[in-house]
N, C-alpha and C. Protein backbone atom coordinates (compact mmCIF):
# COMPACT_ATOMS: atom_id res chain seq x y z
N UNK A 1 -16.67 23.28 37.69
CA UNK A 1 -15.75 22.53 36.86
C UNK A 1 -16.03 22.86 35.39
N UNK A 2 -15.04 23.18 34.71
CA UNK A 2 -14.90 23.28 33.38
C UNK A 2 -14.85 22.39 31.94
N UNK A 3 -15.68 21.88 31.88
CA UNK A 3 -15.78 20.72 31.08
C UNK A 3 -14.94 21.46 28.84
N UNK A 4 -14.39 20.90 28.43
CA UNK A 4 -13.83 20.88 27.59
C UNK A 4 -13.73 20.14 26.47
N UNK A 5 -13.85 19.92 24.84
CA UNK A 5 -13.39 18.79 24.31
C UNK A 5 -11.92 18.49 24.67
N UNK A 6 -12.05 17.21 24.33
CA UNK A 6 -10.90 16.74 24.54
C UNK A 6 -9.21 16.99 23.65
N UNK A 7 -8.40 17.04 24.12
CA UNK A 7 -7.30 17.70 23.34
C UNK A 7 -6.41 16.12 22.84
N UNK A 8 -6.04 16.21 22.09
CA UNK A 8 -4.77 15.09 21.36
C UNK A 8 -4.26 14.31 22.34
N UNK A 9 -4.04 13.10 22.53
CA UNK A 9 -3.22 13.21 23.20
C UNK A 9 -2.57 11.82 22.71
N UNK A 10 -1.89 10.55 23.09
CA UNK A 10 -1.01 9.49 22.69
C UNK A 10 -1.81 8.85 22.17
N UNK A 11 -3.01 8.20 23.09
CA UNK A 11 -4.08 7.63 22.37
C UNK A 11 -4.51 7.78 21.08
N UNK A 12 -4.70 9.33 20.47
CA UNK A 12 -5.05 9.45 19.43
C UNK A 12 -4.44 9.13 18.19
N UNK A 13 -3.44 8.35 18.25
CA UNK A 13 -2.51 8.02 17.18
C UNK A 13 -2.58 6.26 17.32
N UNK A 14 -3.63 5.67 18.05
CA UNK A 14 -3.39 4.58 18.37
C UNK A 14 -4.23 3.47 17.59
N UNK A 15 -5.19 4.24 16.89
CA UNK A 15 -6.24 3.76 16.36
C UNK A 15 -6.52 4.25 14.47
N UNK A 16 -7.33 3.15 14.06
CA UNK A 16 -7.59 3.62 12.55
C UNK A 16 -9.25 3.64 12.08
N UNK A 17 -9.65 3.98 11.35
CA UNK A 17 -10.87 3.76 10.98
C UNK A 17 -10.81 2.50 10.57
N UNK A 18 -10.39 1.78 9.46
CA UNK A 18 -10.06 0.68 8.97
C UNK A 18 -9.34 -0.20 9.69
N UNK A 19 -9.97 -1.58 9.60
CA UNK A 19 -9.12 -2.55 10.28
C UNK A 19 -7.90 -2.99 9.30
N UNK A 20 -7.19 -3.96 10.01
CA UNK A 20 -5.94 -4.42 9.21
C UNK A 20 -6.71 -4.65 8.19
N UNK A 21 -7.75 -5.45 7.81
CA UNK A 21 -8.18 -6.46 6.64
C UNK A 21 -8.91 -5.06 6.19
N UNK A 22 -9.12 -4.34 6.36
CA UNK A 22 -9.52 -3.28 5.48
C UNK A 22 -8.60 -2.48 4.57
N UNK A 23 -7.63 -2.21 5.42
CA UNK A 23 -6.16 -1.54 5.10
C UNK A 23 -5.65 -2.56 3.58
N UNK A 24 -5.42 -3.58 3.83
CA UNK A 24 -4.81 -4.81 3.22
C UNK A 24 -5.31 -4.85 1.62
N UNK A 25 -7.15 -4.67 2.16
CA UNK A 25 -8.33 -4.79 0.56
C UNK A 25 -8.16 -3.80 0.06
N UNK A 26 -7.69 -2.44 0.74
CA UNK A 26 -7.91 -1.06 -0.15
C UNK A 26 -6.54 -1.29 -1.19
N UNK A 27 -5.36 -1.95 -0.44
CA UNK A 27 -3.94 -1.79 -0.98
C UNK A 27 -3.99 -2.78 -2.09
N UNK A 28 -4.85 -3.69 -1.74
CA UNK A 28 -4.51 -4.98 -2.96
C UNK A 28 -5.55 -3.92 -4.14
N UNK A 29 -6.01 -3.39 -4.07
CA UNK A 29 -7.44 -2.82 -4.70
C UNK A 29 -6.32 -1.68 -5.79
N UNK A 30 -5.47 -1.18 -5.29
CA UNK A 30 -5.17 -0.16 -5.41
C UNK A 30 -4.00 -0.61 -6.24
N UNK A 31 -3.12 -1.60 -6.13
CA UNK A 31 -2.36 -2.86 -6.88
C UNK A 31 -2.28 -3.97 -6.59
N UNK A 32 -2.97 -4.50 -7.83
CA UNK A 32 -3.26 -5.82 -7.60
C UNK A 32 -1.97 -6.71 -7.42
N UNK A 33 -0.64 -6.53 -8.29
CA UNK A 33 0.36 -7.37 -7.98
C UNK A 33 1.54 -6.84 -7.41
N UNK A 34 0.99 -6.34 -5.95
CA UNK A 34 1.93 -5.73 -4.91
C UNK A 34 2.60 -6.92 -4.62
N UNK A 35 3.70 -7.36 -3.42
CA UNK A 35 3.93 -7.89 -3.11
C UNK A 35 3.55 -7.99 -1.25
N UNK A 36 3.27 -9.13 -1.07
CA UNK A 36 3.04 -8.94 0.84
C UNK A 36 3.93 -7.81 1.60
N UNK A 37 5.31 -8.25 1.09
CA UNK A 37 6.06 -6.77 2.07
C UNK A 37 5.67 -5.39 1.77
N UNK A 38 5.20 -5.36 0.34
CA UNK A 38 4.95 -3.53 0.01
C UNK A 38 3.82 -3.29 0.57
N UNK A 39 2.31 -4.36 0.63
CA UNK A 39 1.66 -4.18 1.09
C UNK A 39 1.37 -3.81 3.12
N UNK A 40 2.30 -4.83 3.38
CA UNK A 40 2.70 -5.27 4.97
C UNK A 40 3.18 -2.91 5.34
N UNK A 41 4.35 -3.05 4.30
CA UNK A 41 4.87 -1.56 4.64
C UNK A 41 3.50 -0.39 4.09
N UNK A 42 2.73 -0.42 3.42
CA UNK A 42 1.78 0.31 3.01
C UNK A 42 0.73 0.66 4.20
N UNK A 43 0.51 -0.23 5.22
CA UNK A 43 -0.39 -1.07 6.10
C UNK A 43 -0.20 -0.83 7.09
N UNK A 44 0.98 -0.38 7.40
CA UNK A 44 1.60 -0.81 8.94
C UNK A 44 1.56 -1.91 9.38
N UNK A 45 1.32 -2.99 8.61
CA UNK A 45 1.23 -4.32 9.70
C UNK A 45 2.27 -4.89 9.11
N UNK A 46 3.05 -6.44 9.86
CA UNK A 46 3.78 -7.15 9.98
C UNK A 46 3.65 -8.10 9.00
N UNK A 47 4.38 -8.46 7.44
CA UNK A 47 4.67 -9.49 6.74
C UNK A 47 3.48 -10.66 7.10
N UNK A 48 3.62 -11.60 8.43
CA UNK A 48 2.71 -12.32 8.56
C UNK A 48 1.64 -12.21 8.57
N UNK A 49 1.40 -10.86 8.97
CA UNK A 49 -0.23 -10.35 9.36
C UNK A 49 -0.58 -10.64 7.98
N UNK A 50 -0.31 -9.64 7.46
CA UNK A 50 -0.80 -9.51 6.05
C UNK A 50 -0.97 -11.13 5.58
N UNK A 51 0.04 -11.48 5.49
CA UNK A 51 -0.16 -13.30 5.19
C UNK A 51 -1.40 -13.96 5.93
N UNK A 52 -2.05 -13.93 6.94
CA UNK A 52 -2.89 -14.33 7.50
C UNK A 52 -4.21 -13.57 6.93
N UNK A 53 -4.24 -12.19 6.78
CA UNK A 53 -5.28 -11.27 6.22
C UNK A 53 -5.83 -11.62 4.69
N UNK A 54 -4.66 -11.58 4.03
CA UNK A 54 -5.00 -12.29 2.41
C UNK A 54 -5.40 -13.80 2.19
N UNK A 55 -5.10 -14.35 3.34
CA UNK A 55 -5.81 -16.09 3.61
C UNK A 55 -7.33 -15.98 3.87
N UNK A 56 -7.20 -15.08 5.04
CA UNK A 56 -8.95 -14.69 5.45
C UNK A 56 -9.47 -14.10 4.17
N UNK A 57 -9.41 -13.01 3.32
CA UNK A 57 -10.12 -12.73 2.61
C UNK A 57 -10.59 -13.20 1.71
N UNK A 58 -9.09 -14.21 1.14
CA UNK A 58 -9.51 -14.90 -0.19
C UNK A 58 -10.52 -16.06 0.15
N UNK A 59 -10.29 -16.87 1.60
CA UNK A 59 -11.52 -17.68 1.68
C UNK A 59 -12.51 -17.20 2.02
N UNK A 60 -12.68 -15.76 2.02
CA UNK A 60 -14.33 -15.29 2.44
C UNK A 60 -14.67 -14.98 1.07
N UNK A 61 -13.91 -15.13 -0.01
CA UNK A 61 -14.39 -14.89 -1.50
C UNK A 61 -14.08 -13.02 -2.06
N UNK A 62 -13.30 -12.20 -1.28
CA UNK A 62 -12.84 -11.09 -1.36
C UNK A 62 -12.14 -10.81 -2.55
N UNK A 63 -10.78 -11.80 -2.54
CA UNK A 63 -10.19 -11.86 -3.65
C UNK A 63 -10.01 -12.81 -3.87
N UNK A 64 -9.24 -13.37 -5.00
CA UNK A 64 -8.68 -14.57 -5.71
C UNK A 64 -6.98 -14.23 -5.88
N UNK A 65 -5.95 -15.27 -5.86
CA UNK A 65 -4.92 -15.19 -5.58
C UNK A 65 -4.97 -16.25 -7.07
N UNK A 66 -3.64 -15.67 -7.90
CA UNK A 66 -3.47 -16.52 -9.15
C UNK A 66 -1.79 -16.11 -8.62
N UNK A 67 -1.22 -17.16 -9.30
CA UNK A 67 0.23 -17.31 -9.23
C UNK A 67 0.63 -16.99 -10.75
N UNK A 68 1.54 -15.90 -10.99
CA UNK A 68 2.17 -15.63 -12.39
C UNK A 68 3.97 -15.75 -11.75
N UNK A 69 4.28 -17.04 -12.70
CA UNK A 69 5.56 -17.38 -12.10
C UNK A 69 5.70 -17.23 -10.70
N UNK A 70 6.71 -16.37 -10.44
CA UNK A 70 7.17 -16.34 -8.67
C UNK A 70 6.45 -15.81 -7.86
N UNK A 71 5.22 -14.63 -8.49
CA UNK A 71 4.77 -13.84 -8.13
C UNK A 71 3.16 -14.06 -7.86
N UNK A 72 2.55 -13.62 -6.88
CA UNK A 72 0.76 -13.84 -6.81
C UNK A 72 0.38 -11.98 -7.51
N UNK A 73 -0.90 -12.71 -7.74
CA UNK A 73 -1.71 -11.16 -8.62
C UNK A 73 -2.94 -11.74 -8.01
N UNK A 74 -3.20 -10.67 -7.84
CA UNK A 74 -4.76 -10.73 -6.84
C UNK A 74 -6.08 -10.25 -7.74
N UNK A 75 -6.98 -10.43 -7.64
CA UNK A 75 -8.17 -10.26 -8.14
C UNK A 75 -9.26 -9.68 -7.01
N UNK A 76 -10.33 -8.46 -7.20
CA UNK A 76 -10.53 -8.05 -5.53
C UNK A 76 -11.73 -8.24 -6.42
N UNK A 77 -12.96 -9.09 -5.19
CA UNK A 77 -14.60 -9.09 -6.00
C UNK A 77 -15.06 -8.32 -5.35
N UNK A 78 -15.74 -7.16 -6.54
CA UNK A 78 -16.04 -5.44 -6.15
C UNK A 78 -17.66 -6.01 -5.93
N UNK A 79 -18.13 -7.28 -5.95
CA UNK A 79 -19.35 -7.51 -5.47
C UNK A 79 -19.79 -8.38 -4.45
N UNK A 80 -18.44 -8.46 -3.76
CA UNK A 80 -18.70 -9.16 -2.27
C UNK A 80 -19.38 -8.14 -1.22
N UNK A 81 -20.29 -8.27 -0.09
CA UNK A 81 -20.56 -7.62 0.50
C UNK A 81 -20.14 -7.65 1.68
N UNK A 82 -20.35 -6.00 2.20
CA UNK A 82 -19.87 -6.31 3.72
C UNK A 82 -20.27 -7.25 4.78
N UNK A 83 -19.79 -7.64 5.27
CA UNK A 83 -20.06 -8.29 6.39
C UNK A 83 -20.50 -8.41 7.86
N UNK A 84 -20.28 -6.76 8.19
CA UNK A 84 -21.42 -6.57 9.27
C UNK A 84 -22.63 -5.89 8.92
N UNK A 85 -23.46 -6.51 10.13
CA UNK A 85 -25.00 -6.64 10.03
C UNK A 85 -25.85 -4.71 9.58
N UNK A 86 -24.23 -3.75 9.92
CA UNK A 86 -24.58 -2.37 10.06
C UNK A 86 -24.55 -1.73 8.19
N UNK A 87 -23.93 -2.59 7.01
CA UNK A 87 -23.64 -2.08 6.35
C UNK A 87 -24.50 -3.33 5.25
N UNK A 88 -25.46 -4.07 6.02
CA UNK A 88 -26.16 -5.20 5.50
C UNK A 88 -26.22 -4.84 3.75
N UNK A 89 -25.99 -5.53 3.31
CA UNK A 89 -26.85 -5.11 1.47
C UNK A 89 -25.84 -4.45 0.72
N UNK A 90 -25.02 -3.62 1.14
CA UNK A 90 -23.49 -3.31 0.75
C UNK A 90 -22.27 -3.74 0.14
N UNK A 91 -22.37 -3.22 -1.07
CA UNK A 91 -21.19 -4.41 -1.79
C UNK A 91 -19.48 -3.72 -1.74
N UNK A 92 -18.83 -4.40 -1.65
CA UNK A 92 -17.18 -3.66 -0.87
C UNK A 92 -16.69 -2.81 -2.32
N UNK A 93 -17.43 -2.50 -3.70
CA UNK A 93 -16.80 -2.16 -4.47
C UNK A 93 -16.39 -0.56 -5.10
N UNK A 94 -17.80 -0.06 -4.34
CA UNK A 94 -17.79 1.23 -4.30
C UNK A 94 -17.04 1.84 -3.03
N UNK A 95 -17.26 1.48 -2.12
CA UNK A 95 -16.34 1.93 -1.26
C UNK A 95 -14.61 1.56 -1.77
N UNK A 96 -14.07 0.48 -1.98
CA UNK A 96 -12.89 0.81 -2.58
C UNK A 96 -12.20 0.85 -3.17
N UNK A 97 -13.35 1.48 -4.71
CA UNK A 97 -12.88 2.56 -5.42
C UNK A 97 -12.57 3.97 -5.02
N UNK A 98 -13.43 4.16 -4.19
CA UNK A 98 -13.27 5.62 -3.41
C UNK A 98 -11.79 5.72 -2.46
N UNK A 99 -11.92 4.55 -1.89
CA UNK A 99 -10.07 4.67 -1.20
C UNK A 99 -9.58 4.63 -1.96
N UNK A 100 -9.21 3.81 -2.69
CA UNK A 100 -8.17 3.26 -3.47
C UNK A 100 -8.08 4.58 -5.07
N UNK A 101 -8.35 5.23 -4.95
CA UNK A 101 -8.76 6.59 -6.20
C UNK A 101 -6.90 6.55 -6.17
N UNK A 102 -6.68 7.01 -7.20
CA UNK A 102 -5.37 7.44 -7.47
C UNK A 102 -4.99 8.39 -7.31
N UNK A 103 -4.07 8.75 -6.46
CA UNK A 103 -3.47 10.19 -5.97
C UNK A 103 -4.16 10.65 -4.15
N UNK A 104 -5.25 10.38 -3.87
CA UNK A 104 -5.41 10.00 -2.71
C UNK A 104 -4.63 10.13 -2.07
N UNK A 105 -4.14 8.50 -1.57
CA UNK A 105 -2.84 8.24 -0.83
C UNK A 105 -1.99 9.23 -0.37
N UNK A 106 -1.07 9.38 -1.27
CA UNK A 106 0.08 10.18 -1.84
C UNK A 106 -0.22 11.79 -1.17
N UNK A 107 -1.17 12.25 -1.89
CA UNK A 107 -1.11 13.78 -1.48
C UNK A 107 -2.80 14.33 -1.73
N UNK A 108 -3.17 14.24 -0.60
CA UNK A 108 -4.91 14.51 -0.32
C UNK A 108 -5.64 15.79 -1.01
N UNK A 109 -4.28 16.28 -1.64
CA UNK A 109 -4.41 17.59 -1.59
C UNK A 109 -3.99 17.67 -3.11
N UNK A 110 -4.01 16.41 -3.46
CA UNK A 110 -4.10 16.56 -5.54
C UNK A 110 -5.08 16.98 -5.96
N UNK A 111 -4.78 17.74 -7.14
CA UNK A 111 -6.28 17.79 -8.10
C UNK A 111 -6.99 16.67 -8.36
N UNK A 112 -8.11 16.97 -8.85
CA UNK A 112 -9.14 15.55 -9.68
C UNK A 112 -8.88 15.88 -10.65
N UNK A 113 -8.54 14.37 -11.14
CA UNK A 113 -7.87 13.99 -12.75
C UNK A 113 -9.86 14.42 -13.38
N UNK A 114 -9.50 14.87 -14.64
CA UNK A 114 -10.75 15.18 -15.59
C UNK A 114 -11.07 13.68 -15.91
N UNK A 115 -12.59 13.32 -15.59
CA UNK A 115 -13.01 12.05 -16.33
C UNK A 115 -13.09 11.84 -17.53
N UNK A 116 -13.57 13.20 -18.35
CA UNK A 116 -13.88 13.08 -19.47
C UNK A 116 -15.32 13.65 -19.56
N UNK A 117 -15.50 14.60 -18.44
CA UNK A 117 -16.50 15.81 -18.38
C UNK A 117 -16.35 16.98 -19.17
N UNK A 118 -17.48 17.87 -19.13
CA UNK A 118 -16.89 18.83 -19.49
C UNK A 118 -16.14 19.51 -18.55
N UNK A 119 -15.43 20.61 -19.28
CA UNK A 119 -14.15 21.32 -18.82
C UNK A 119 -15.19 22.22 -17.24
N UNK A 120 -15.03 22.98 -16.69
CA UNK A 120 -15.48 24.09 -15.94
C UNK A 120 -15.11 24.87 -16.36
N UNK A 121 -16.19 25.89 -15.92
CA UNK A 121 -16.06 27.05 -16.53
C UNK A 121 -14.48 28.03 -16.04
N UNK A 122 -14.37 28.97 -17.18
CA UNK A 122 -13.05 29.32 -16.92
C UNK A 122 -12.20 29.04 -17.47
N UNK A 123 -12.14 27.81 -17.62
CA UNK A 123 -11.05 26.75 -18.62
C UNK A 123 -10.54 27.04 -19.94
């Protein structure tokens, strides 16, 4: 018998690294005064979800929810830590800065904006 890795198959589209509430923190991270549906469509998850996800986080102290007129603006604390026992001592802020980087998203395959390094050589 011929043993093989395994090839693609339906399953593999079924799953994420990130859970919903991960998905949710990178997006609020990334704009703070999204709205639930842009976020919900950013996410793949369902309007309510998200409504239930931003309840859980803000009472685990993740973010803070302020109301400006009609609208909520979120606040994400880049010094809350993770919460499983595997990432003990870990604060959620460096990790998502690293998702949440600008241009990311969009096209994986952008340049890196200059920090304010020097140039490389060539330049």
């Amino acid at each position: 018998m011929i043993t093989r890795m395994s090839e693609p198959d339906e399953r593999a589209g079924t799953w994420t690294l990130l859970t919903g509430h991960g998905h949710v923190l990178v997006e609020i991270t990334r704009n703070p005064d999204a709205r639930i549906r842009d976020i919900a469509a950013v996410a793949g998850l369902t309007e309510r979800a998200v409504q239930a996800i931003v309840a859980d986080l803000e009472a685990a102290g993740y973010l803070t929810r302020t109301r400006t007129g009609r609208r909520s603006v979120y606040t994400v604390n880049p010094d809350k830590l993770f919460r499983h026992p595997a990432q003990e001592g870990h604060r959620v802020g460096p990790f998502l800065d690293l998702l949440a980087a600008v241009g990311d998203a969009g096209n994986p395959a952008a340049p890196e904006k200059d920090h304010g390094g020097a140039g490389q050589a060539g330049e």
